[in-house]
Protein backbone atom coordinates (compact mmCIF):
# COMPACT_ATOMS: atom_id res chain seq x y z
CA UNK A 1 -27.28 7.79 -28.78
CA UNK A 2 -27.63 6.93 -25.04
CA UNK A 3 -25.43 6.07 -22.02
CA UNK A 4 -23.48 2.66 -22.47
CA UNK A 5 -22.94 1.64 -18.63
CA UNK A 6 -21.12 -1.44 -17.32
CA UNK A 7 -22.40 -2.12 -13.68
CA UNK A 8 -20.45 -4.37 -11.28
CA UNK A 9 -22.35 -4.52 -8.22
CA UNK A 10 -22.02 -6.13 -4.94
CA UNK A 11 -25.56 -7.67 -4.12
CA UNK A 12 -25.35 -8.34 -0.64
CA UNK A 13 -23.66 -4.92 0.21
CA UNK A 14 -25.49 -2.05 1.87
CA UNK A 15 -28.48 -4.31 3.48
CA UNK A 16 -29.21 -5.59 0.50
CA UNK A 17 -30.40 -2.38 -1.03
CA UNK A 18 -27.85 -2.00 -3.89
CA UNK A 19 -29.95 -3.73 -6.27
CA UNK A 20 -33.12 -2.04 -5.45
CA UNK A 21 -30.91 1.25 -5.85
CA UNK A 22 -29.31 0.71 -9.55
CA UNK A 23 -32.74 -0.89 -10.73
CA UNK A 24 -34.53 2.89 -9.83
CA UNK A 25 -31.53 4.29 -10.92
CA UNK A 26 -31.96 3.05 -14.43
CA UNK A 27 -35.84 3.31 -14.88
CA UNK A 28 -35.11 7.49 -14.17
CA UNK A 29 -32.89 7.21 -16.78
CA UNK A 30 -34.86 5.43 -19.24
CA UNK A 31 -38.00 7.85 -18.56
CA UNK A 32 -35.57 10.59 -19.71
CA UNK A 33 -34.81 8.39 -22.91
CA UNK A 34 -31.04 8.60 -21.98
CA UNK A 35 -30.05 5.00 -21.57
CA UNK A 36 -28.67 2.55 -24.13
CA UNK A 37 -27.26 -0.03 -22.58
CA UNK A 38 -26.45 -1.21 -18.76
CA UNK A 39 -24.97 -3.75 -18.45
CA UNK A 40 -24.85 -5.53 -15.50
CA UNK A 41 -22.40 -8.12 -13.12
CA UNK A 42 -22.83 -9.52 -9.93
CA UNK A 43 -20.27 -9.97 -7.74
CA UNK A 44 -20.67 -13.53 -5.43
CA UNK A 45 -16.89 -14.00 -4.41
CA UNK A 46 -13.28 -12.00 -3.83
CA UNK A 47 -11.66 -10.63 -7.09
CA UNK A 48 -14.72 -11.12 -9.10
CA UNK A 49 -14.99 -7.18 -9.46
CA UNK A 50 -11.57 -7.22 -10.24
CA UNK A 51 -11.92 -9.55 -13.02
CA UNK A 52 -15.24 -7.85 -14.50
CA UNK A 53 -13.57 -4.60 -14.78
CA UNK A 54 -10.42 -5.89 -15.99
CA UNK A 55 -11.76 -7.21 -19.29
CA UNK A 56 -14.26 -4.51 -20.22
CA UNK A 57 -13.86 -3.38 -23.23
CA UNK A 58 -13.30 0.50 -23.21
CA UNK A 59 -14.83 0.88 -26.68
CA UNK A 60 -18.37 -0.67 -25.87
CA UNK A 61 -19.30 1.46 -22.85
CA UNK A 62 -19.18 4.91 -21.76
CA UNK A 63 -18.97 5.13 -17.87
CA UNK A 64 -18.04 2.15 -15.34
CA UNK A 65 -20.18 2.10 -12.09
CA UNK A 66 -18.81 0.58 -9.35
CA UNK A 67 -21.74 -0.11 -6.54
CA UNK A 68 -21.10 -1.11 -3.24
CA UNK A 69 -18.43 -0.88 -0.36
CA UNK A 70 -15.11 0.41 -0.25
CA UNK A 71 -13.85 -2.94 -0.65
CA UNK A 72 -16.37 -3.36 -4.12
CA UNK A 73 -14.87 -0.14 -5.03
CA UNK A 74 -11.19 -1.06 -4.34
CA UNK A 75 -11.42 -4.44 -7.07
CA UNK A 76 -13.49 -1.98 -9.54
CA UNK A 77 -10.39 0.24 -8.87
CA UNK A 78 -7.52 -2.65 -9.03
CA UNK A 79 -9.41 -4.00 -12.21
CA UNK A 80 -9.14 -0.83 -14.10
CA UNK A 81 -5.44 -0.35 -12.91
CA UNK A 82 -4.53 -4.05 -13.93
CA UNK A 83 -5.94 -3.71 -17.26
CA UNK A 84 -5.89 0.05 -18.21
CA UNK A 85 -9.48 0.76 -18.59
CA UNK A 86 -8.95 4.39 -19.16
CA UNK A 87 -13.01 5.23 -18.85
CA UNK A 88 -14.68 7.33 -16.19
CA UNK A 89 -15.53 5.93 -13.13
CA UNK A 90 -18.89 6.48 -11.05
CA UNK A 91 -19.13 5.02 -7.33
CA UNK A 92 -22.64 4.37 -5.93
CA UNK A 93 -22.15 3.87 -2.29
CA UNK A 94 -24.10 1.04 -0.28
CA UNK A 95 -21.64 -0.11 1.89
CA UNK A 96 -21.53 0.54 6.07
CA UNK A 97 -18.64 2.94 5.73
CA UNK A 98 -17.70 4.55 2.03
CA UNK A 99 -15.22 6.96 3.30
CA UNK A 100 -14.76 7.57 -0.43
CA UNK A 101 -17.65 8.64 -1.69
CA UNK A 102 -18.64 10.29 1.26
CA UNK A 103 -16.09 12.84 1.19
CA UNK A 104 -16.30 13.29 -2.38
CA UNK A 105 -20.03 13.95 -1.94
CA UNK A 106 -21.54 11.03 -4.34
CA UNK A 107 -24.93 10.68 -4.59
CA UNK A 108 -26.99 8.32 -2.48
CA UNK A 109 -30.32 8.49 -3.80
CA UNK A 110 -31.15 6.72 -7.21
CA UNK A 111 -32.79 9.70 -8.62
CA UNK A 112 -29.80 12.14 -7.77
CA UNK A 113 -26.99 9.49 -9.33
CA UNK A 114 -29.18 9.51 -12.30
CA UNK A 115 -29.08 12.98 -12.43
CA UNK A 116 -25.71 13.00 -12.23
CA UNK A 117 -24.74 10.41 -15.04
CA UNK A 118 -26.91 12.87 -17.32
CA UNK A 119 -25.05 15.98 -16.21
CA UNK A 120 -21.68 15.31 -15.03
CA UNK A 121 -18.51 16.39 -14.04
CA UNK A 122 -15.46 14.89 -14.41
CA UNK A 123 -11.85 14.98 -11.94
CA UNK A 124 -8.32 13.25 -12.40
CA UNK A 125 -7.97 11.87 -8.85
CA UNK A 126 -5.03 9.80 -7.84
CA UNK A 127 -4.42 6.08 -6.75
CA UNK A 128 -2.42 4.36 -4.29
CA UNK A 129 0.18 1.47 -4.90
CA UNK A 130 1.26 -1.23 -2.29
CA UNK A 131 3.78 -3.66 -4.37
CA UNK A 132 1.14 -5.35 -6.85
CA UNK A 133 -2.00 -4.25 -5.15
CA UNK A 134 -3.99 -0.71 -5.73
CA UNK A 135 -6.05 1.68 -3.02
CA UNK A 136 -8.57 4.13 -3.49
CA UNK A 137 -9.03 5.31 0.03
CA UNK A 138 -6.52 3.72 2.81
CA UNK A 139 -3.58 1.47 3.62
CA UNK A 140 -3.77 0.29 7.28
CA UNK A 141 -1.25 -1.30 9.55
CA UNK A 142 -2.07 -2.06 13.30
CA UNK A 143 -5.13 -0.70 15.65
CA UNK A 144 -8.25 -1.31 13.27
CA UNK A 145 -6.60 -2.85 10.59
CA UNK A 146 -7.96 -5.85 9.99
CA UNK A 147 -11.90 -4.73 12.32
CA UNK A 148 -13.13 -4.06 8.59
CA UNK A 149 -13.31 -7.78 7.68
CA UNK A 150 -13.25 -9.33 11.43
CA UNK A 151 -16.70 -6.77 12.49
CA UNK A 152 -19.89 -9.65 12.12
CA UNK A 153 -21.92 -8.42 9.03
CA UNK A 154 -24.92 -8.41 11.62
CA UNK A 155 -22.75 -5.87 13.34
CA UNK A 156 -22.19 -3.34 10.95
CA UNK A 157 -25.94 -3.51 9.80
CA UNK A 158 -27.12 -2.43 13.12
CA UNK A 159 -24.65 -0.05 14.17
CA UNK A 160 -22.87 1.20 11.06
CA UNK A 161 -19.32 2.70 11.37
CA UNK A 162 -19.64 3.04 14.63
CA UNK A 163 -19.02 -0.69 14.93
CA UNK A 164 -15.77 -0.97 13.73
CA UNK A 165 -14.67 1.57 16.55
CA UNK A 166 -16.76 -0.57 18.88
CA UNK A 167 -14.69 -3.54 18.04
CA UNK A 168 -11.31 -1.24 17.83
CA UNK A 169 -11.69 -0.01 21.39
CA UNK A 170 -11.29 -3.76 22.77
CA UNK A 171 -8.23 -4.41 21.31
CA UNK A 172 -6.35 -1.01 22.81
CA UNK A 173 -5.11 -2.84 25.45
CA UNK A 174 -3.69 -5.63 23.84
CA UNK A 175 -1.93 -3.18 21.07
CA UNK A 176 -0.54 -0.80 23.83
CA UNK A 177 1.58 -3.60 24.64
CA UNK A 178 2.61 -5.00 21.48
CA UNK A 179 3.21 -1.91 19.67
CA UNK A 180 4.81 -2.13 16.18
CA UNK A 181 8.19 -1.17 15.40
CA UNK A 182 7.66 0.86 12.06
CA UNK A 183 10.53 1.99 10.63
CA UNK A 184 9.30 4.48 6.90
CA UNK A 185 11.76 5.65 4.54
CA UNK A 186 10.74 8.42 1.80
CA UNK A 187 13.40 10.18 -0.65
CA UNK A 188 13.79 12.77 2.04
CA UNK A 189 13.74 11.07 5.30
CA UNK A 190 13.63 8.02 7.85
CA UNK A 191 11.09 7.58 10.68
CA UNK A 192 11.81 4.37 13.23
CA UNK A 193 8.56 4.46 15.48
CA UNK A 194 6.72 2.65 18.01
CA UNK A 195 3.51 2.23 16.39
CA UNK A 196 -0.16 1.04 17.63
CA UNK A 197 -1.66 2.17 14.54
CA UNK A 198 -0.72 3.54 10.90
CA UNK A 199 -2.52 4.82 7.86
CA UNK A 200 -1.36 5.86 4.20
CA UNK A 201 -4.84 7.90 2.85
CA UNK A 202 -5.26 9.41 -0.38
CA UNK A 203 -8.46 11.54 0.95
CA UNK A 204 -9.25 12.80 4.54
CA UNK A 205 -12.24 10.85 5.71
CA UNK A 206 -11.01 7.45 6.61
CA UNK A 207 -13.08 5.23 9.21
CA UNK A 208 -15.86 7.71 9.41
CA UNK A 209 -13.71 10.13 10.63
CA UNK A 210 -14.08 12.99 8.66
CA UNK A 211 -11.00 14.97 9.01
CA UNK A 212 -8.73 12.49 9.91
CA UNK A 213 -6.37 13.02 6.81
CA UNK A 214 -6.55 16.79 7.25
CA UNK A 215 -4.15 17.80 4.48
CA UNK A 216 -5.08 15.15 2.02
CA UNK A 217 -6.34 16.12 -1.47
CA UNK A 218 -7.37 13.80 -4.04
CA UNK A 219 -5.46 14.99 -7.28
CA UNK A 220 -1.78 16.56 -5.25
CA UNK A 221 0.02 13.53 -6.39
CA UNK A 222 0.56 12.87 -2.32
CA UNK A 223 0.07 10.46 0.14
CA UNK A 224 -0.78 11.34 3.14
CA UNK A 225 0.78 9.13 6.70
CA UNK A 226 -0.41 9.27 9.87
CA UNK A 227 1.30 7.18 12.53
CA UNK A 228 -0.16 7.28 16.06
CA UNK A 229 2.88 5.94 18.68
CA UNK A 230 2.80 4.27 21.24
CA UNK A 231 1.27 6.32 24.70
CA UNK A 232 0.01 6.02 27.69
CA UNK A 233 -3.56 4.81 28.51
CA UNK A 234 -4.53 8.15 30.03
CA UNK A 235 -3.35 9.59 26.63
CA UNK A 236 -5.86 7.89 24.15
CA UNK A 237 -9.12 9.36 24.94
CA UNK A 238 -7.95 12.98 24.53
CA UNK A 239 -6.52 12.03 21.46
CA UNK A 240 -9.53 10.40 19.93
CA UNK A 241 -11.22 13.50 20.80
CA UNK A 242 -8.50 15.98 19.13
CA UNK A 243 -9.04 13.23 16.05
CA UNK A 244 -12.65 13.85 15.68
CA UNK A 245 -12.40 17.86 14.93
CA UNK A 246 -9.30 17.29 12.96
CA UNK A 247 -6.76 19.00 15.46
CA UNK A 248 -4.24 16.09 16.50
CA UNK A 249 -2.30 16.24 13.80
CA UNK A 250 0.27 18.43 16.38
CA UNK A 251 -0.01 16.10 19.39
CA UNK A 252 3.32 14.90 20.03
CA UNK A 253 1.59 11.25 19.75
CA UNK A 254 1.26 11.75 16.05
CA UNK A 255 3.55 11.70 12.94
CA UNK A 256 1.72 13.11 10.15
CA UNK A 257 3.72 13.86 6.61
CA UNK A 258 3.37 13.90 2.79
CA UNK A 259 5.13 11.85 0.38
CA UNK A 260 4.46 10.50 -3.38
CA UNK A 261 6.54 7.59 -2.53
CA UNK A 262 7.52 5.62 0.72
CA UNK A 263 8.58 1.74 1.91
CA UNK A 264 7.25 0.54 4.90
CA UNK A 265 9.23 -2.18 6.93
CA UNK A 266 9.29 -3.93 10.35
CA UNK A 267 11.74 -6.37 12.01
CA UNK A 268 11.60 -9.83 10.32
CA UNK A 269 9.86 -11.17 13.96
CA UNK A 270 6.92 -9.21 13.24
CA UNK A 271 4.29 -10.28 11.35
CA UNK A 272 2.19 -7.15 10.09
CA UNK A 273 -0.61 -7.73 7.59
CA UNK A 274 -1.98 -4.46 6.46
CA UNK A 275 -5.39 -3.55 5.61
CA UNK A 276 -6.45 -2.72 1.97
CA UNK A 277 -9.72 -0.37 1.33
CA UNK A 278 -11.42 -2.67 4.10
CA UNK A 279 -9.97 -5.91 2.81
CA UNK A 280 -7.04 -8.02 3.83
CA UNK A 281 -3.76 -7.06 2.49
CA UNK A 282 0.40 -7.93 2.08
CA UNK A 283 2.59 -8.06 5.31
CA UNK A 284 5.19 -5.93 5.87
CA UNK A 285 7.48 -4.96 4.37
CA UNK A 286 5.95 -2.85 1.42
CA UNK A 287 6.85 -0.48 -1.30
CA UNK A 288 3.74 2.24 -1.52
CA UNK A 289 3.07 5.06 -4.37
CA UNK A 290 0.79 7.49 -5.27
CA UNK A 291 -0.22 7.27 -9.03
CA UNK A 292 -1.03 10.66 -9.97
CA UNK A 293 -4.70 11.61 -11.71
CA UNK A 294 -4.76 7.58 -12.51
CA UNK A 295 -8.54 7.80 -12.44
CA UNK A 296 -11.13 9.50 -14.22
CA UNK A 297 -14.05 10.37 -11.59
CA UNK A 298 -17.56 10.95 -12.23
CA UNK A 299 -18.82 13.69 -9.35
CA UNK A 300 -22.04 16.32 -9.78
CA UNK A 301 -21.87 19.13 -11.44
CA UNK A 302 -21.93 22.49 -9.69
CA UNK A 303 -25.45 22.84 -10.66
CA UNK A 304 -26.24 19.51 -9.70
CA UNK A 305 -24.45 19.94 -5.74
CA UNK A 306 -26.77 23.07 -4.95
């Protein structure tokens, strides 16, 4: 008996390429006489992944294959959460950023993901939750949190990650001066801060930046926060540089702790809609958890990553 896969893909995601990719995908894994069934749904609005994940039914398929973004990825995610699809999950990555699978590893190339449905390994990572909603990757609140869906599409083709920083460093000057006042409670501690930017991560990479979440690990049951305050001008660029080699997590700029559980509040004035995985999110305030080993993960095998 072969593979069983349910596909929910994102067409338009990753320049168009994502169909391309899981159609090569599945023709190496029919020349190895592996496959069974694939079956496959396209995505064409919001919360359509959500729903086609939500009522799979766990007994008719083996492995769920989310392809696309980190936003794809986040409904795949939420789906499985909302309907407790307990199978294991494989990411294919066509999206302009895909912190996620990126520093996870994932395959890219058809022929590798292939490889690695027919040989794979398998890891209990955890999952974030704000109130109702769920997050793979990050939670966002200020600087950059809503560039992800505000970036032109035409944008991020040409230029990649590095457009969402494009767009971010326009709006410094504005958030300088209309920093948010964050106050975070966990079961051991209160934080009231001046915030330009905040982000709750369950891995390191987020926005390209590779060690941004330097302590984070996928399957500790923790959430990592990073809260940049509010500085001077002069103080940004050094910072940005300290945040690109993963050694600002000292700077007296930055709040940086570890919590399974936190709420997340600002003063009623204050508007603050946070940023979900890349997608529009709930405004402030917020209850946020970490759901420990809530998914099953499909990464290569140690043979397979050599």
């Amino acid at each position: 008996m072969g593979l069983r896969l349910k596909i929910i893909l994102n067409p338009s995601s990753g320049r168009e390429t994502a169909r391309i990719n899981v159609d090569d995908m599945l023709a190496h894994l029919v020349s190895f006489g592996v496959l069974e069934r694939a079956d496959a749904y396209y995505t064409s609005a919001r919360y359509d992944a959500v729903r086609f994940a939500k009522e799979t039914d766990p007994s008719e398929y083996d492995y769920m294959i989310a392809v696309g973004g980190d936003g794809t990825v986040n409904e795949v995610v939420t789906g499985m959460m909302e309907g407790k699809i307990d199978i294991p999950l494989a990411i294919y990555t066509s999206g302009t950023v895909n912190d996620f699978a990126t520093i996870n590893g994932l395959p890219t190339q058809p022929s590798d993901f292939a490889r690695m449905l027919m040989k794979p390994s398998f890891s209990k990572v955890d999952c974030g939750k704000v109130n109702d909603s769920y997050f793979l990757n990050v939670l966002a609140g200020g600087l950059m949190a809503d560039v992800a869906y505000r970036v032109p599409s035409d944008l991020k083709t040409a230029f990649g990650p590095a457009a969402y920083w494009m767009s971010a460093m326009k709006d410094i000057p504005s958030t300088l001066n209309n920093a948010i006042h964050l106050h975070i409670k966990t079961e051991d501690a209160e934080y009231d801060e001046s915030a330009i930017m905040f982000l709750i991560s369950n891995t390191k990479s987020v926005g390209g930046f590779r060690k941004l979440m330097t302590m984070a690990d996928l399957s500790d049951g923790l959430l990592d926060i990073l809260v940049l305050k509010k500085m001077e001008p002069t103080e940004i660029m050094p910072l940005l540089g300290k945040l690109m080699i993963g050694e600002h997590i000292y700077n007296d700029n930055v709040l940086y702790l570890q919590t399974d559980k936190l709420e997340l509040s600002a003063p009623s004035d204050e508007k603050v809609i946070l940023d979900i995985d890349g997608e529009q999110g709930p405004v402030l305030p917020v209850s946020v958890e970490c759901i420990h080993k809530a998914i099953t993960l499909i990464v290569p095998s140690e043979e397979e990553s050599l």
